[in-house]
Protein backbone atom coordinates (compact mmCIF):
# COMPACT_ATOMS: atom_id res chain seq x y z
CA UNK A 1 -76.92 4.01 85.70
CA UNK A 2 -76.00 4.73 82.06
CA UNK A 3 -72.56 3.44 82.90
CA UNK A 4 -73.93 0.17 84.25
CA UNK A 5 -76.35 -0.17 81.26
CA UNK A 6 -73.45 0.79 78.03
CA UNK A 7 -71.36 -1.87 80.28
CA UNK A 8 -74.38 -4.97 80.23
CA UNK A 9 -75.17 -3.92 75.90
CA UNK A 10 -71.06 -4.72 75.72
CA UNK A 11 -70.80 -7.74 77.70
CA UNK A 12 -74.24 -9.23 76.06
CA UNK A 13 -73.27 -8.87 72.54
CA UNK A 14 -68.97 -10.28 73.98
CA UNK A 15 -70.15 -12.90 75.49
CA UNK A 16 -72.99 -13.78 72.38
CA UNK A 17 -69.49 -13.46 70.06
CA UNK A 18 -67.51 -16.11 72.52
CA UNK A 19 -70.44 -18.29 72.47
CA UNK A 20 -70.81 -18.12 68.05
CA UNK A 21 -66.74 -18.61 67.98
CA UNK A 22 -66.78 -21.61 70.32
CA UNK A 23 -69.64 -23.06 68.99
CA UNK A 24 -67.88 -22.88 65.37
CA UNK A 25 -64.74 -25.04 66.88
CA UNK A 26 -64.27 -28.98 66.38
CA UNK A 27 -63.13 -29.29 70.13
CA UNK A 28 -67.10 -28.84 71.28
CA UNK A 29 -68.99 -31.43 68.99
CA UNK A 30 -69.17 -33.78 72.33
CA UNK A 31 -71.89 -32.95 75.20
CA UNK A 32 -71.55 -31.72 77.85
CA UNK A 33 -70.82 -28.71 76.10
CA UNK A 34 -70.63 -25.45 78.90
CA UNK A 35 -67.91 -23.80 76.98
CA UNK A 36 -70.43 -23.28 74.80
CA UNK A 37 -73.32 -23.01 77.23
CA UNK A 38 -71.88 -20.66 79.39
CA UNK A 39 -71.46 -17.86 77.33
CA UNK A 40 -74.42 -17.75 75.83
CA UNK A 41 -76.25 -17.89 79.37
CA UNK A 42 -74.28 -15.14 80.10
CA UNK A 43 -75.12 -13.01 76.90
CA UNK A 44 -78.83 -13.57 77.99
CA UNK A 45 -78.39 -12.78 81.77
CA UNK A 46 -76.54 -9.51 80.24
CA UNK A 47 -79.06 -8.50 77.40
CA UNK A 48 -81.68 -8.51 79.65
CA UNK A 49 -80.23 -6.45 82.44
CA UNK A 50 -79.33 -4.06 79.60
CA UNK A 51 -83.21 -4.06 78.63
CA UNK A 52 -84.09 -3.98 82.49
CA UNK A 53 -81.70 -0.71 82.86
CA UNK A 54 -82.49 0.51 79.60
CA UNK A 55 -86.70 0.99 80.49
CA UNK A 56 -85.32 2.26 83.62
CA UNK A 57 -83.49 5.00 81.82
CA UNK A 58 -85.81 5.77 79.85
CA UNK A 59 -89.01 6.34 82.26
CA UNK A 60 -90.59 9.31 82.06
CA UNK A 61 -89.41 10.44 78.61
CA UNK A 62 -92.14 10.37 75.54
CA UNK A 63 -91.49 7.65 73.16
CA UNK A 64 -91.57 10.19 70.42
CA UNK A 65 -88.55 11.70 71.53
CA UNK A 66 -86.80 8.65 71.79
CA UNK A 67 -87.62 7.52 68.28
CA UNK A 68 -87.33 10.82 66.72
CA UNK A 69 -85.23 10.87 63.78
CA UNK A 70 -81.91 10.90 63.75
CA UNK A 71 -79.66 14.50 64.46
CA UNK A 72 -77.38 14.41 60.98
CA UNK A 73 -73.73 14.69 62.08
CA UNK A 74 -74.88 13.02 65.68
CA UNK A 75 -71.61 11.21 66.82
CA UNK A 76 -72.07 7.75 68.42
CA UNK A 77 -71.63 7.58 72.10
CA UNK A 78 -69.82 4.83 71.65
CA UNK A 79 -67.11 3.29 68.74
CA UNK A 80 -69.64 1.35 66.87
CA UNK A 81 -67.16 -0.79 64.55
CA UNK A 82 -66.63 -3.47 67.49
CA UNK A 83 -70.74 -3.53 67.49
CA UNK A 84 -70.77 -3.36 63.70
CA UNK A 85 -68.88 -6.94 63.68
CA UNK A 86 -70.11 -8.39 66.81
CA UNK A 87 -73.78 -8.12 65.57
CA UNK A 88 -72.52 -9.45 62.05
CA UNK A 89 -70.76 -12.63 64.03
CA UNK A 90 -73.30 -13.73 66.32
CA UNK A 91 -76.04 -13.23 63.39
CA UNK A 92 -73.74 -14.95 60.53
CA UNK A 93 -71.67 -17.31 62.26
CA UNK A 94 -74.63 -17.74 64.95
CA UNK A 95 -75.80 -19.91 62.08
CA UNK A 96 -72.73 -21.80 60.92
CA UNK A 97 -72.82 -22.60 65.23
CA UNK A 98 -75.87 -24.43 65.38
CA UNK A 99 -75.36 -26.22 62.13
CA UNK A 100 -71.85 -27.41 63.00
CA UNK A 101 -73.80 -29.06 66.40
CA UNK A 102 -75.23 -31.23 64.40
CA UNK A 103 -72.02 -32.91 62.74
CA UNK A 104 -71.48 -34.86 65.99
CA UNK A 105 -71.89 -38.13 66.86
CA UNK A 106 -75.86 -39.10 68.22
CA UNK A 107 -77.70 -41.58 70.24
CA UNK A 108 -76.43 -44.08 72.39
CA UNK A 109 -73.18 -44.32 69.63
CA UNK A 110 -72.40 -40.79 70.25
CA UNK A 111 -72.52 -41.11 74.06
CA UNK A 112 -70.55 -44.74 73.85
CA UNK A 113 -67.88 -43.05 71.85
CA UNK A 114 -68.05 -39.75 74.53
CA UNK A 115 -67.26 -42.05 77.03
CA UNK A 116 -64.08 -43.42 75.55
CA UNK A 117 -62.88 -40.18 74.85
CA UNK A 118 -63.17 -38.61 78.47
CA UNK A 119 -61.32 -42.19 79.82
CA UNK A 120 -58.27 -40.92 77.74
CA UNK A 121 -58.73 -43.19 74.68
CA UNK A 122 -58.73 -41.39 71.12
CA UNK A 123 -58.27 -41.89 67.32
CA UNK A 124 -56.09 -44.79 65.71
CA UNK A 125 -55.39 -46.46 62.31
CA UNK A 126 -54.82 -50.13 63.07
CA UNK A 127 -55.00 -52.65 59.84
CA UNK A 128 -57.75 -54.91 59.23
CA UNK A 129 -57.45 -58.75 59.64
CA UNK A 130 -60.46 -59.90 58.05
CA UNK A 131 -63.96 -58.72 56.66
CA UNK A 132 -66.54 -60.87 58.66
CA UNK A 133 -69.59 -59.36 56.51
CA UNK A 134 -70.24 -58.01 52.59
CA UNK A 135 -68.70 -54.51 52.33
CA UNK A 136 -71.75 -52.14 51.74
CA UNK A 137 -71.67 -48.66 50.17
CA UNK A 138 -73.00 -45.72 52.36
CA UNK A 139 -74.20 -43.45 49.66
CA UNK A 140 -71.50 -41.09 49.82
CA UNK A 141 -68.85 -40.34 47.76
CA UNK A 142 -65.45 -38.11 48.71
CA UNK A 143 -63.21 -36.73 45.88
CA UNK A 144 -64.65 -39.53 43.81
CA UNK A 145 -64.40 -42.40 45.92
CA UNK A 146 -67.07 -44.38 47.33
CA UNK A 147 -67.75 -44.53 51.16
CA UNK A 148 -67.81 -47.95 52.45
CA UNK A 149 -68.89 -49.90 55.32
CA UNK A 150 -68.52 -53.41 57.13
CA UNK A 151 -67.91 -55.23 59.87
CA UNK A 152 -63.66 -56.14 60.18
CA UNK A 153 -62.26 -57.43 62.67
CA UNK A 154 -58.59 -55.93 64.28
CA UNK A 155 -55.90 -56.37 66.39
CA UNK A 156 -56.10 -53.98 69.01
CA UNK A 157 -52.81 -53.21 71.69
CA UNK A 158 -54.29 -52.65 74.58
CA UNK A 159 -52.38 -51.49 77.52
CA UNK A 160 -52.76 -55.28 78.87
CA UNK A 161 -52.47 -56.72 75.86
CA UNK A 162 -53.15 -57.42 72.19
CA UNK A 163 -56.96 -58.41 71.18
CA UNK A 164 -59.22 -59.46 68.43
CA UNK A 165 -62.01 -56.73 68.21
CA UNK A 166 -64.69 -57.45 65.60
CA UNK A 167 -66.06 -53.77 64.66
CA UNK A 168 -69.32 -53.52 62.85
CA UNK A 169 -70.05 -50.54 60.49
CA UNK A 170 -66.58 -49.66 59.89
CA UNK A 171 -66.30 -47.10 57.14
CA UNK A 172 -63.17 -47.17 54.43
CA UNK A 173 -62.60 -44.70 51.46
CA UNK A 174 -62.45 -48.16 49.37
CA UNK A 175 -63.75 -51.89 49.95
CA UNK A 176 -62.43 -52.97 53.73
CA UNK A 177 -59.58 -55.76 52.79
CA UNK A 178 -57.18 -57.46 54.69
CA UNK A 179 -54.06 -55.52 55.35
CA UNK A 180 -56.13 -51.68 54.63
CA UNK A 181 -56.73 -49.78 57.11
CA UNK A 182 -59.41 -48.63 59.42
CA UNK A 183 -59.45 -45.14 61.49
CA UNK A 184 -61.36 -46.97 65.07
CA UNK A 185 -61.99 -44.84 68.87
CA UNK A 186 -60.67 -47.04 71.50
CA UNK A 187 -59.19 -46.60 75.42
CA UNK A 188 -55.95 -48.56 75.72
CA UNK A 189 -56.51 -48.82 79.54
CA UNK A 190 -60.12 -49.12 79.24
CA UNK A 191 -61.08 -52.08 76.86
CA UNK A 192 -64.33 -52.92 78.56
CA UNK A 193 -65.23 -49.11 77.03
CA UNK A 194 -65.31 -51.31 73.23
CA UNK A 195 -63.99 -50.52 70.26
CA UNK A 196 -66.37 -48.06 67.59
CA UNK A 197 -65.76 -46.92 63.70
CA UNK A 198 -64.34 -43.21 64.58
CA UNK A 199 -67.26 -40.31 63.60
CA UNK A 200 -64.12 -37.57 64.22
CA UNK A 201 -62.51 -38.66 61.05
CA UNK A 202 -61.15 -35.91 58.49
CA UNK A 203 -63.82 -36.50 55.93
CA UNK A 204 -66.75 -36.97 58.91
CA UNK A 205 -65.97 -33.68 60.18
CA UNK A 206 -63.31 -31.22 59.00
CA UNK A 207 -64.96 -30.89 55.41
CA UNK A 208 -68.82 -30.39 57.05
CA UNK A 209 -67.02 -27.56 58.93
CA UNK A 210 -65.20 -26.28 56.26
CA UNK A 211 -68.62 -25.91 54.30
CA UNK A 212 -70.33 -24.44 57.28
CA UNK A 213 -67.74 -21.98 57.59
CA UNK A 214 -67.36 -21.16 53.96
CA UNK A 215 -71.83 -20.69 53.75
CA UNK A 216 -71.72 -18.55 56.81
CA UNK A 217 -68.67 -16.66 56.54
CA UNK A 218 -69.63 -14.72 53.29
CA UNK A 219 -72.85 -13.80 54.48
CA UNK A 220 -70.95 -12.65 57.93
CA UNK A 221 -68.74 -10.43 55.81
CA UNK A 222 -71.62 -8.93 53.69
CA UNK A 223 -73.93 -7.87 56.60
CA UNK A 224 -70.32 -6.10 58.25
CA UNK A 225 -70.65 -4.20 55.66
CA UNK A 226 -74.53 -3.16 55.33
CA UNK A 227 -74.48 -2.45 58.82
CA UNK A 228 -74.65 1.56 59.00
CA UNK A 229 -73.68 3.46 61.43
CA UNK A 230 -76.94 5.14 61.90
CA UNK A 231 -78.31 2.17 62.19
CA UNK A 232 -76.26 0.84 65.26
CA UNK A 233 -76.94 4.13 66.93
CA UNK A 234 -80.59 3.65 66.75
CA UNK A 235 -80.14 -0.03 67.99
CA UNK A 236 -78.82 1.42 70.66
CA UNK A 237 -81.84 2.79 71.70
CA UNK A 238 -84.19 0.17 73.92
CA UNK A 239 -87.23 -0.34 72.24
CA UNK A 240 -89.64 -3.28 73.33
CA UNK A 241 -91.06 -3.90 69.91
CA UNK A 242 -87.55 -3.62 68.49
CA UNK A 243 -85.67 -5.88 71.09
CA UNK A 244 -87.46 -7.97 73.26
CA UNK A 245 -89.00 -9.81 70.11
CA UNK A 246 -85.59 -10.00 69.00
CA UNK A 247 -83.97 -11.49 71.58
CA UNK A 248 -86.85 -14.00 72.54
CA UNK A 249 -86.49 -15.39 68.81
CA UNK A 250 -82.76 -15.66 69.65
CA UNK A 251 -83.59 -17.17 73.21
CA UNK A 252 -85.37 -19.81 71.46
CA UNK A 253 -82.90 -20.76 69.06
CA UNK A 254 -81.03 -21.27 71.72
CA UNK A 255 -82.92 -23.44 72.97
CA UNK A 256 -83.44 -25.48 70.54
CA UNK A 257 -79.49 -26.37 70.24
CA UNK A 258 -80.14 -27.75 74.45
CA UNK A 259 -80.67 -31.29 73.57
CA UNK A 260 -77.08 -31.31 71.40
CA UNK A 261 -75.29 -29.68 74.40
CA UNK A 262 -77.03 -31.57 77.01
CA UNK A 263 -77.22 -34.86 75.38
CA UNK A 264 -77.50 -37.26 72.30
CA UNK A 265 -80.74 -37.32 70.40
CA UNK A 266 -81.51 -40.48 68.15
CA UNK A 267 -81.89 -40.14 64.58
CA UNK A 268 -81.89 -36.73 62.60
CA UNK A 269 -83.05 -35.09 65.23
CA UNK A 270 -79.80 -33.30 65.91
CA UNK A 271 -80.63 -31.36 62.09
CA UNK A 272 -84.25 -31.18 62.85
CA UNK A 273 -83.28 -29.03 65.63
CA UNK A 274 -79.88 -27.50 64.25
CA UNK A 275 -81.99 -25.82 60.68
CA UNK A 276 -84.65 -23.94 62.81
CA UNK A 277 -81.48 -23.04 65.17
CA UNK A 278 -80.00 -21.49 62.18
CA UNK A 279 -82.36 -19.34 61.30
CA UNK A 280 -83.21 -17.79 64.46
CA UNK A 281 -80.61 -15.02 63.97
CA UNK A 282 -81.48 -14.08 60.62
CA UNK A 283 -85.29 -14.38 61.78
CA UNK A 284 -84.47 -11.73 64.60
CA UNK A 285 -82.26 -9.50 62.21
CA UNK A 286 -85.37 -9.41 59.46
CA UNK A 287 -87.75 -8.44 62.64
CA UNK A 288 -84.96 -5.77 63.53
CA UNK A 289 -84.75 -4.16 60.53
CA UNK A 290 -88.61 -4.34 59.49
CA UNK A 291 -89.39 -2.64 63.30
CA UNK A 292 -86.58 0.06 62.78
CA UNK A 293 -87.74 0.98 59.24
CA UNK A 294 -91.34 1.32 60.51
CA UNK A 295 -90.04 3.65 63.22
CA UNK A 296 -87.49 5.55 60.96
CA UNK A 297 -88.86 5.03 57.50
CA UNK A 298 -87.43 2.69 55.17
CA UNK A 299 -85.43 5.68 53.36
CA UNK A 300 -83.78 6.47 56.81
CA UNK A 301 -82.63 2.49 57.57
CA UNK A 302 -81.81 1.72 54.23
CA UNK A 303 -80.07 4.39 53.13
CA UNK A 304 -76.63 2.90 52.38
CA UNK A 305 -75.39 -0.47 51.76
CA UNK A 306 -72.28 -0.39 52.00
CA UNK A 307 -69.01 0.52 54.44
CA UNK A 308 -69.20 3.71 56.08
CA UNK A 309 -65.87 5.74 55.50
């Protein structure tokens, strides 16, 4: 049984890691999202079989010996650096996950543009033949150039031939003009699919992610670090008002992120849902670590901050 339960702790916390790296990566922005999904279903399904074994385990033995403190010298059953930066990933980049869900395309644009993209079509640069409408700025500005937007009309080769396409709200780095380019989504076989601005572009994406990354990878590195030993030992140890609090605030962060992976919500819903999403981890960390230094002490669980040799 203790076998069965060390094995469901290590696939629960793998399978929350597989879920935080996928989420991270550009190539899941677009619903349905299950390599995402499944994982993380599978973390749960894990977590709580390790909880169910864990209670199981422990029947019969006082809770005071459980959380009595620590035996100095006590060697970990178990190499605790792969928990040490599994726990620091799916709480730190858990984070940067849900926020990069939220950099894809919404509403019935995002699911138009979905559509093109699973009938084969993709990204091209095709030059403009005329503005039909004032160029507008967008209110953002990239390396010091204005963002703008209009609606041009191209040329577009489609598999059965060349068309006219007017496209409205297609953004440029500078004033649309005759002869400059615009980055569009299209289906060469599929031109009934239409022809949309593309919301994959460098500047739409990549950069978001490369902030995401950048505000959640330092933090990711820093709790590595703080994460003691001891402390990962005595995690290891089921508690209800340690874990199950924990993992329902993590449950329902989770759940929050369903209508990105599911679907396209209208308007800023997608960050509405995406901040709260964010904060679950750190939420269920702060719970942690208040619970453990109420069983411990708060001289036992914060006794070092920083690596263990």
């Amino acid at each position: 049984m203790t076998l069965v339960k060390q094995i469901c702790g290590r696939l629960a916390l793998l399978c929350a890691v597989v879920a935080v790296v996928v989420g991270n990566l550009p190539l899941f922005l677009v619903p349905p999202k299950g390599a995402m999904l499944y994982p993380a279903v599978a973390a749960l399904v894990f977590a709580v079989a390790w909880a169910a074994l864990s209670a199981y385990d422990q029947r019969g033995i006082p809770r005071v010996d459980l959380d009595k403190p620590d035996t100095p010298g006590k060697a970990l059953p178990n190499p605790a650096w792969p928990v040490r930066v599994g726990l620091a990933i799916v709480v730190g980049l858990g984070s940067g996950a849900a926020l990069m869900q939220a950099i894809g395309p919404d509403g019935e644009y995002g699911r138009r543009v979905a559509e093109i993209r699973e009938a084969g079509g993709g990204r091209h640069t095709l030059p403009i033949d005329s503005v039909a409408d004032r160029a507008r700025q967008t209110g953002t500005n990239i390396n010091e150039e204005d963002q703008y937007a209009a609606t041009v009309t191209v040329t577009v080769p489609f598999t059965d031939g060349p068309r006219s396409v007017t496209v409205p709200h297609v953004r440029t780095l500078r004033p649309p003009a005759p002869g400059r380019t615009a980055h569009l989504v299209y289906a060469s076989d599929h031109p009934e699919l239409g022809v949309y601005d593309d919301p994959f572009g460098f500047f739409d994406t990549t950069f978001p992610m490369i902030f995401v990354w950048a505000f959640t990878g330092l933090p990711t590195l820093i709790l590595a670090g703080n994460l003691t030993l001891a402390n990962i030992g005595r995690l290891r140890i089921f508690h209800p008002r340690v874990h199950l609090p924990a993992m329902l605030i993590l449950a329902a962060g989770g759940a929050l992120l369903l209508p990105l992976a599911l679907g396209y919500p209208d308007g800023s819903t997608d960050i509405c849902l995406a901040i709260p999403a964010a904060a679950a981890p750190w939420a269920a960390m702060v719970w942690v670590i208040v619970q453990l230094a109420r069983l411990h002490g708060a001289d036992a669980v914060f006794a070092r901050t920083r690596f263990d040799a």
